[in-house]
N, C-alpha and C. Protein backbone atom coordinates (compact mmCIF):
# COMPACT_ATOMS: atom_id res chain seq x y z
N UNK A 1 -22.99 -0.51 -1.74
CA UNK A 1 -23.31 0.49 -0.74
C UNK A 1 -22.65 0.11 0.58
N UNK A 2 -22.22 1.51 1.44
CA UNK A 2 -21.21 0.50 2.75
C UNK A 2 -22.72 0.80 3.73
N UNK A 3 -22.48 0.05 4.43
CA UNK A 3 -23.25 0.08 5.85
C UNK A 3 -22.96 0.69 6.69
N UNK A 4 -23.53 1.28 7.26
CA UNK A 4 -23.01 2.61 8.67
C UNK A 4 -22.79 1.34 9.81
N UNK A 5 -21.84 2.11 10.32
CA UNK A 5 -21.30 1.13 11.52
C UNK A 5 -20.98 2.22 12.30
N UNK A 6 -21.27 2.21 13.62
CA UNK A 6 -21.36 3.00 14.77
C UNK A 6 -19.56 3.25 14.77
N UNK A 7 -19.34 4.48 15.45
CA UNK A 7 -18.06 4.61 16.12
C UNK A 7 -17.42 3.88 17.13
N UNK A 8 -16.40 3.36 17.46
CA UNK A 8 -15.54 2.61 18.61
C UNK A 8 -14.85 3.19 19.56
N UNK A 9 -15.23 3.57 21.09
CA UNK A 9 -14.27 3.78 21.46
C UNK A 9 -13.53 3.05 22.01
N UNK A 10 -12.00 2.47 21.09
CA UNK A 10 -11.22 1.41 22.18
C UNK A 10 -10.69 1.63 23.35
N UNK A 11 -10.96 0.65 24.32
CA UNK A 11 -9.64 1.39 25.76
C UNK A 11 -8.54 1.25 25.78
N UNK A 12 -8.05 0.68 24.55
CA UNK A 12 -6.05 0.79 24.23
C UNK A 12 -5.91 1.26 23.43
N UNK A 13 -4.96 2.22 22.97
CA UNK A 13 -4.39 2.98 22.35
C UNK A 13 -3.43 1.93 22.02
N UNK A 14 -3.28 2.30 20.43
CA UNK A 14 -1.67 1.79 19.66
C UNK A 14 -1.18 3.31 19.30
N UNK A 15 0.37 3.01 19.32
CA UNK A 15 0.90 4.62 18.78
C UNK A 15 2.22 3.73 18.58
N UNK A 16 2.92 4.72 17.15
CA UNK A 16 3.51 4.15 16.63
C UNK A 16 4.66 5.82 17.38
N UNK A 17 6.01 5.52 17.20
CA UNK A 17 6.94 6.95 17.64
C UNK A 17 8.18 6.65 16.23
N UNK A 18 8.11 7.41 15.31
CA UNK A 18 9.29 7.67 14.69
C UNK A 18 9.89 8.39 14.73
N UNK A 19 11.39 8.34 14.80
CA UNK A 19 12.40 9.74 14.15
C UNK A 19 12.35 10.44 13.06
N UNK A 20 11.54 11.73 13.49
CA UNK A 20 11.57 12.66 12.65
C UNK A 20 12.60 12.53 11.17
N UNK A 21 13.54 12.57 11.47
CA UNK A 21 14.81 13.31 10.96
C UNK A 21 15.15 11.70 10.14
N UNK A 22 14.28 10.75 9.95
CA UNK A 22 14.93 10.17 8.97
C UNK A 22 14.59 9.91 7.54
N UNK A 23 14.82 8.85 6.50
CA UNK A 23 14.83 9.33 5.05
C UNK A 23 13.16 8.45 4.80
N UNK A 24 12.05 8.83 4.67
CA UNK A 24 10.83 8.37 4.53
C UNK A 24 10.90 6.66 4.48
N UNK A 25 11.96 6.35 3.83
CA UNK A 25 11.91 4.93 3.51
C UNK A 25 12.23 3.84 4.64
N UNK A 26 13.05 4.81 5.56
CA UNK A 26 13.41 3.99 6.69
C UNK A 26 12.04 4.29 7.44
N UNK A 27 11.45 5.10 7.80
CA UNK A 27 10.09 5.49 8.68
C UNK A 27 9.08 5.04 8.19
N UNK A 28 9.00 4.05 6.79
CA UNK A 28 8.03 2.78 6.36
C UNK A 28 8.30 1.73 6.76
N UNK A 29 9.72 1.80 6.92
CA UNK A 29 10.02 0.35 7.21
C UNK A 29 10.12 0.32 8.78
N UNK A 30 10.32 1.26 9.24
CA UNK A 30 9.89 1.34 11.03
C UNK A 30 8.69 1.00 11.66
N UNK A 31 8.29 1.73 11.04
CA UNK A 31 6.59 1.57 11.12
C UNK A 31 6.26 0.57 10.62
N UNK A 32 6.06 -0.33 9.57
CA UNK A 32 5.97 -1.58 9.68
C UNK A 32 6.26 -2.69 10.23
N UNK A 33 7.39 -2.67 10.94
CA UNK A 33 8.55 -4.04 11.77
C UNK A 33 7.47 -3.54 13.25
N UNK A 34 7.37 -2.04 13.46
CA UNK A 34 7.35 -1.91 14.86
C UNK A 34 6.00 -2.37 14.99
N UNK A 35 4.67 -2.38 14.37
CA UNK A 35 3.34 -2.19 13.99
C UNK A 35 3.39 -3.87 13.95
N UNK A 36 4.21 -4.91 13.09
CA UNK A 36 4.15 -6.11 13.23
C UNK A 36 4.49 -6.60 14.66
N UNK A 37 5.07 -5.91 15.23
CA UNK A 37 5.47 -6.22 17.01
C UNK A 37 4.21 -6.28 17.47
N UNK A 38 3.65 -5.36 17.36
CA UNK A 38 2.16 -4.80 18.07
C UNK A 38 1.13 -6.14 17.57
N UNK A 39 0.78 -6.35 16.76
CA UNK A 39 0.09 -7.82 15.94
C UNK A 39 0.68 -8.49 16.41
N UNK A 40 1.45 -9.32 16.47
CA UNK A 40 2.59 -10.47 16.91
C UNK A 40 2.05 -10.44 18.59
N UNK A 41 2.33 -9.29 19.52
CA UNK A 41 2.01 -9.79 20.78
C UNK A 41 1.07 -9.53 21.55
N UNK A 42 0.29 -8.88 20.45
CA UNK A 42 -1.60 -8.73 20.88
C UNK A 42 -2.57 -9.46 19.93
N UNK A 43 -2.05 -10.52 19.77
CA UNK A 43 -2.83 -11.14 18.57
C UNK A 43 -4.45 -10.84 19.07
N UNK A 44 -5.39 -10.63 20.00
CA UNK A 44 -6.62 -10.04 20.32
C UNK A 44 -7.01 -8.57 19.69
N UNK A 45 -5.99 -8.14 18.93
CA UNK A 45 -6.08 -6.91 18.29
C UNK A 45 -6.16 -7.32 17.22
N UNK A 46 -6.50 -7.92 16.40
CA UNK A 46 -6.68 -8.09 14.94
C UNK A 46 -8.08 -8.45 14.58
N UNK A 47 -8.25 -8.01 13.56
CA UNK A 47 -9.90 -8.13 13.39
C UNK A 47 -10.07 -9.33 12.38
N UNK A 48 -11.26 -9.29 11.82
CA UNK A 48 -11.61 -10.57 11.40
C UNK A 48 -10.85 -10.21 9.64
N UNK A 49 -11.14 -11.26 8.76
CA UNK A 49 -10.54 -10.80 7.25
C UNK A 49 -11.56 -10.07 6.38
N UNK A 50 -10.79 -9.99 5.73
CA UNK A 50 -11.80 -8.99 4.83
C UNK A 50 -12.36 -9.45 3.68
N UNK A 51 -13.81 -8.61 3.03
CA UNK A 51 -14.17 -9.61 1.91
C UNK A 51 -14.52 -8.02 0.97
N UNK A 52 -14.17 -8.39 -0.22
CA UNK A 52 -14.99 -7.60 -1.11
C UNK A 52 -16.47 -7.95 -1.83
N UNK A 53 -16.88 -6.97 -2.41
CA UNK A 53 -18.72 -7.11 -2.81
C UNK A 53 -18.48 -8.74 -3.84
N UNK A 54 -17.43 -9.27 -4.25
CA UNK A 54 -17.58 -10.29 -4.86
C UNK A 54 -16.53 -11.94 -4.21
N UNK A 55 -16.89 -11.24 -3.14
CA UNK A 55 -16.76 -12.51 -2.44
C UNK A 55 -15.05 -12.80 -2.03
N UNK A 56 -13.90 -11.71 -2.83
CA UNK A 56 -12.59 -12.22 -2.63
C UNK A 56 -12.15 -11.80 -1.53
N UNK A 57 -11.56 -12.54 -0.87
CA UNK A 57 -11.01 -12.40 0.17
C UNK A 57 -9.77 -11.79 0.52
N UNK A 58 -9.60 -10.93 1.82
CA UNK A 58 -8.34 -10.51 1.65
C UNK A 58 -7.93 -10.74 3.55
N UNK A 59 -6.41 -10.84 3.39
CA UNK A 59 -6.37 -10.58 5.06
C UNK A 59 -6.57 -10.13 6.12
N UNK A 60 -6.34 -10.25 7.38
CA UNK A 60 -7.07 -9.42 8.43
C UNK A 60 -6.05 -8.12 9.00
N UNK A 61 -6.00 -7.15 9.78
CA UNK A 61 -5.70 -6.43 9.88
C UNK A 61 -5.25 -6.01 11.09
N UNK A 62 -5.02 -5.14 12.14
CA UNK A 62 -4.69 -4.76 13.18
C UNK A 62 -6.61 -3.89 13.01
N UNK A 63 -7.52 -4.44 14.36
CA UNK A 63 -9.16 -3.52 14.43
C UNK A 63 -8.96 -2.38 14.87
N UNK A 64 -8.02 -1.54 15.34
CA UNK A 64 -8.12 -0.28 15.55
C UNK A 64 -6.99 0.44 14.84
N UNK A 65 -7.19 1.83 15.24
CA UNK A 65 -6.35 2.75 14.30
C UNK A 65 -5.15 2.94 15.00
N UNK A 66 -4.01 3.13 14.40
CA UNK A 66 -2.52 2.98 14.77
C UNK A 66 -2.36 4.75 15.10
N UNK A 67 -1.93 5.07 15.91
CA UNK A 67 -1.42 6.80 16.17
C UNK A 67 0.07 7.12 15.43
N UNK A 68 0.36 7.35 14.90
CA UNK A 68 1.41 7.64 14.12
C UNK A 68 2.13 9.03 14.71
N UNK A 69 3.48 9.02 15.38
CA UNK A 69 3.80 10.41 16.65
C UNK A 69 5.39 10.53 15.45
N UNK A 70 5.70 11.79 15.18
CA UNK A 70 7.24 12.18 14.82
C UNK A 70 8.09 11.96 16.43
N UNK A 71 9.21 12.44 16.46
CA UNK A 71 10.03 12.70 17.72
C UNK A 71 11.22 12.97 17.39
N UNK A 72 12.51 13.11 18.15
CA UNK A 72 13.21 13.27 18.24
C UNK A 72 13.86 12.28 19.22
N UNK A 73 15.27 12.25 18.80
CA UNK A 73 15.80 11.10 19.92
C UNK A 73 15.84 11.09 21.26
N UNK A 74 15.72 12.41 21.93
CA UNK A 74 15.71 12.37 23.11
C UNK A 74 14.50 11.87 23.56
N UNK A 75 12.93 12.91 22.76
CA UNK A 75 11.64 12.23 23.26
C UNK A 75 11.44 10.62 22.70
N UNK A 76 12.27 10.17 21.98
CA UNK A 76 11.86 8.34 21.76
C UNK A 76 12.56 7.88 23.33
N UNK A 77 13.43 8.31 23.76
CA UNK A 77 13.97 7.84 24.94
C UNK A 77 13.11 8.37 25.83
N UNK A 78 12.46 9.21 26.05
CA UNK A 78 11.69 9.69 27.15
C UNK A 78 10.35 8.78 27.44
N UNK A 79 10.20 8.64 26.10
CA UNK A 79 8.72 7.51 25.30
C UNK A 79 9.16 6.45 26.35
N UNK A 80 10.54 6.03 26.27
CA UNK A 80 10.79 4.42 26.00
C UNK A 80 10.77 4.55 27.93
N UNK A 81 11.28 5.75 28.26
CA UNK A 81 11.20 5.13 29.58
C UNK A 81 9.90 4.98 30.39
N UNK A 82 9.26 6.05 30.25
CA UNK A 82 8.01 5.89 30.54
C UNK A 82 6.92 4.83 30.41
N UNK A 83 6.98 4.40 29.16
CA UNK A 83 6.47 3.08 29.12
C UNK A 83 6.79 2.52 30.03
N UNK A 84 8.62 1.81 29.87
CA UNK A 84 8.64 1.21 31.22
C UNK A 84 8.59 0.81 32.59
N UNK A 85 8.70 2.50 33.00
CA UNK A 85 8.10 2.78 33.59
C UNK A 85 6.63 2.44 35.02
N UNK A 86 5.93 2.82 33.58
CA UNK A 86 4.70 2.07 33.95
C UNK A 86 3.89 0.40 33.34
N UNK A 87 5.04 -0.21 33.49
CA UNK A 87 5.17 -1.68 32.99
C UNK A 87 4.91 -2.45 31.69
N UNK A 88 5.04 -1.33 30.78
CA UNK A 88 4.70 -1.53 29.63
C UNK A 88 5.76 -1.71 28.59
N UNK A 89 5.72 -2.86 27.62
CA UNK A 89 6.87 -3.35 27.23
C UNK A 89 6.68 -2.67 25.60
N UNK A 90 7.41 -1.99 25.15
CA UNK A 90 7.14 -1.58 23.57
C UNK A 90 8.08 -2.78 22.75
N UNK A 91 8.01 -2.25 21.47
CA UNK A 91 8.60 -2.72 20.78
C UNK A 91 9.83 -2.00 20.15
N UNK A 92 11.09 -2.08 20.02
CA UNK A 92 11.52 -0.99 19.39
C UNK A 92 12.20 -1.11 18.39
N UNK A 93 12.58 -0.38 17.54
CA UNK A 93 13.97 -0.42 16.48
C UNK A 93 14.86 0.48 16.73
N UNK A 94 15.95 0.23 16.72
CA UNK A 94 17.60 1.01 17.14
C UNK A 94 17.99 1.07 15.25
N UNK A 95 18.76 2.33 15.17
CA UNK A 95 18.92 2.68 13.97
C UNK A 95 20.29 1.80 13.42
N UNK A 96 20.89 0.72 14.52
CA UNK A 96 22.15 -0.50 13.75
C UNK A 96 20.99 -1.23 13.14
N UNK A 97 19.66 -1.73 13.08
CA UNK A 97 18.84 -2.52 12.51
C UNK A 97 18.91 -2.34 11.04
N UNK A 98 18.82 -0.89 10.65
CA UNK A 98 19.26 -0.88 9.24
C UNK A 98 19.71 -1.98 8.36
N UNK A 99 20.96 -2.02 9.09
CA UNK A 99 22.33 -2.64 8.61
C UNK A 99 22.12 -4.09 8.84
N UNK A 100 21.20 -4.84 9.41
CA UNK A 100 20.93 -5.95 9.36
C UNK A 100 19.83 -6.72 8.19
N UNK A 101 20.00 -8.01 8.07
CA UNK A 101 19.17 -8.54 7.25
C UNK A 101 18.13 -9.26 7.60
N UNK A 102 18.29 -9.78 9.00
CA UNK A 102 17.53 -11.19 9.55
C UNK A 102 16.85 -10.24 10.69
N UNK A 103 16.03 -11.81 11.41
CA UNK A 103 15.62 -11.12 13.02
C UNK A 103 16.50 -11.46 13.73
N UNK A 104 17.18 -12.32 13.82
CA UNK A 104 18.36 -12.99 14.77
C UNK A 104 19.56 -11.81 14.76
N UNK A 105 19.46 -10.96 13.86
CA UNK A 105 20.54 -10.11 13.44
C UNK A 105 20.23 -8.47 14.23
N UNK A 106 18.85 -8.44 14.09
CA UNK A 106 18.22 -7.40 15.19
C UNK A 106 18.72 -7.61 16.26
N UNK A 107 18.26 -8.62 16.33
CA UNK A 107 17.83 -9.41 18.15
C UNK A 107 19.55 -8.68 18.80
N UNK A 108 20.48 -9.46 18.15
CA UNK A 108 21.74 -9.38 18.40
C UNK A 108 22.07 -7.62 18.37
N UNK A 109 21.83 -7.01 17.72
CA UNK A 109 22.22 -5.55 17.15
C UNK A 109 21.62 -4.81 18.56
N UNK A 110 20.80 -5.04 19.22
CA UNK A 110 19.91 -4.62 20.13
C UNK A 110 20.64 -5.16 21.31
N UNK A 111 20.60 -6.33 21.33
CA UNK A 111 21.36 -7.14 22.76
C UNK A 111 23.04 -6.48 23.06
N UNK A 112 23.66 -6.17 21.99
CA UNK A 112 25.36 -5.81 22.58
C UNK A 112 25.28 -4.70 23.18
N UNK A 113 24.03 -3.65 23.10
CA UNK A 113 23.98 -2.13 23.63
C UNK A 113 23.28 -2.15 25.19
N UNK A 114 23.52 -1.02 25.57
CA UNK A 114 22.97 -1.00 27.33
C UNK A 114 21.83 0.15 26.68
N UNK A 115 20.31 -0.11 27.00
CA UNK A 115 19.56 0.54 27.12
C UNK A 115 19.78 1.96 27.18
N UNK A 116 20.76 2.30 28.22
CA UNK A 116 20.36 4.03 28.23
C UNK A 116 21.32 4.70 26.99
N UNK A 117 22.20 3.61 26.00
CA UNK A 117 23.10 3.79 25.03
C UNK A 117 22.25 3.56 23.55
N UNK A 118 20.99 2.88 23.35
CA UNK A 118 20.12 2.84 22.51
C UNK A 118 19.96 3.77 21.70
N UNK A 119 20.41 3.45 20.04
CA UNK A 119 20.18 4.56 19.81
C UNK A 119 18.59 4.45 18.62
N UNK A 120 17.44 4.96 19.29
CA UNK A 120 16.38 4.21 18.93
C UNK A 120 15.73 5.08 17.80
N UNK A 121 15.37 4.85 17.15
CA UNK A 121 14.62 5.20 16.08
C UNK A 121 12.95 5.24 15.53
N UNK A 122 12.55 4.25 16.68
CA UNK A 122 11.28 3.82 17.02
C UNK A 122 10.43 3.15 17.57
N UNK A 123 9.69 2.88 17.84
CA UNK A 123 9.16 2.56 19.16
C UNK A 123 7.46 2.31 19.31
N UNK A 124 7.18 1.26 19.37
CA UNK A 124 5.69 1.41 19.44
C UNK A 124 4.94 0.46 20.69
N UNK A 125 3.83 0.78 20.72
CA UNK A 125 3.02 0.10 21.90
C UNK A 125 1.85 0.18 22.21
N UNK A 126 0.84 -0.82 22.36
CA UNK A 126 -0.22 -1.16 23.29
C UNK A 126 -0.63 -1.15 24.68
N UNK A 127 -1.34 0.12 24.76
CA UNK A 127 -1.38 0.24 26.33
C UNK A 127 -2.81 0.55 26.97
N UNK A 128 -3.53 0.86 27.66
CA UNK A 128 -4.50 0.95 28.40
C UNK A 128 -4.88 2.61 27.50
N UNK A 129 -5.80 3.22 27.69
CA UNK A 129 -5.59 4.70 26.56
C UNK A 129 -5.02 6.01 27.52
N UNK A 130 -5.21 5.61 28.87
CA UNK A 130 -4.81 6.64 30.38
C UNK A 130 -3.36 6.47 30.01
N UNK A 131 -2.82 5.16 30.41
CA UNK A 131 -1.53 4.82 30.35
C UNK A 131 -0.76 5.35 29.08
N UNK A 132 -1.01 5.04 27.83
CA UNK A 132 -0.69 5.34 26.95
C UNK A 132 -0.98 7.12 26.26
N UNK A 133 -1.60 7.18 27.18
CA UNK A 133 -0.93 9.08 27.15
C UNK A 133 -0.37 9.59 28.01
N UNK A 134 0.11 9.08 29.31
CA UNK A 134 1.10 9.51 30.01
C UNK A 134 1.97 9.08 29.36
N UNK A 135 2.18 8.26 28.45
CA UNK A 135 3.93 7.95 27.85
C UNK A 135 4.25 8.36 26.74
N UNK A 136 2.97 9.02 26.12
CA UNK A 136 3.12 9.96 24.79
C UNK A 136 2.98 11.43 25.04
N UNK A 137 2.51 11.81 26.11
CA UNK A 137 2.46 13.42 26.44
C UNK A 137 3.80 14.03 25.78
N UNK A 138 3.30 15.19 24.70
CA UNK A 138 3.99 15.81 24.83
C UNK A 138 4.61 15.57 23.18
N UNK A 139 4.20 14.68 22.82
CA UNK A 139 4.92 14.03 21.76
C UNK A 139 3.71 14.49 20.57
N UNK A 140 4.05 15.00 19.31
CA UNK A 140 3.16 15.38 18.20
C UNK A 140 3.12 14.26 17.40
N UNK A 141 1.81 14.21 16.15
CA UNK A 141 1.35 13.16 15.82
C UNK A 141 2.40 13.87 14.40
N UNK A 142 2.84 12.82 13.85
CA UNK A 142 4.21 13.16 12.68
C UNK A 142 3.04 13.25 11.65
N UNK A 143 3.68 14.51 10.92
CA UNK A 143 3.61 15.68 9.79
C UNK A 143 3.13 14.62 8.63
């Protein structure tokens, strides 16, 4: 039997921003790299591990719910500035990441380009929940 557990309201918002327009498999794998960014530099966002009714254990998770937004390339750039904007650092993936194998290979794929030349694909972030809808206004939660 589950136990009722009250509702949460958190005061940070996570939201994840993908490109619409790409092939499902890349927008799993976006959403996962970008979502591990989010864990990685809020480690205070992860909840405790998990157990089933017979005791096995399983890992812990990101404690709140991830917003999942479609876009288009112009609004991931609009996303990306705004965040910065208002001092908020996302995480992102540029669509040369593909083509790489490593993180050192990201890192690099990301570093030879000038920001306003980015050609980004996705984008995610932890922000205050005020903050983090001024930098998603406008943007729909993907289909």
């Amino acid at each position: 039997m589950t136990e009722s557990v009250p509702p949460v309201r958190f005061d940070t918002k996570i939201a994840v921003v993908v490109r619409s327009d790409l092939e499902v498999w890349q927008k799993l794998n976006v959403t996962a790299f970008l979502s591990g960014g989010v864990a990685a530099s809020f480690p205070e966002c992860i909840g405790e591990p998990y157990e089933d009714g017979d005791a096995t254990r399983y890992r812990r998770l990101i404690g709140q719910p991830i917003l999942i937004y479609g876009a288009d390339g112009a609004a991931l750039s609009r996303a990306l500035d705004r965040a910065l904007s208002r001092g908020v650092e996302p995480a992102i993936y540029t669509r040369e990441m593909f083509a790489t194998g490593h993180d050192a290979a990201n890192r690099a794929a990301v570093k030879a380009v000038e920001r306003a030349k980015l050609d980004l694909v996705g984008l995610a972030l932890r922000a205050e929940r005020k903050v983090a809808d001024k930098i998603l206004d406008g943007l729909k939660f993907h289909p």
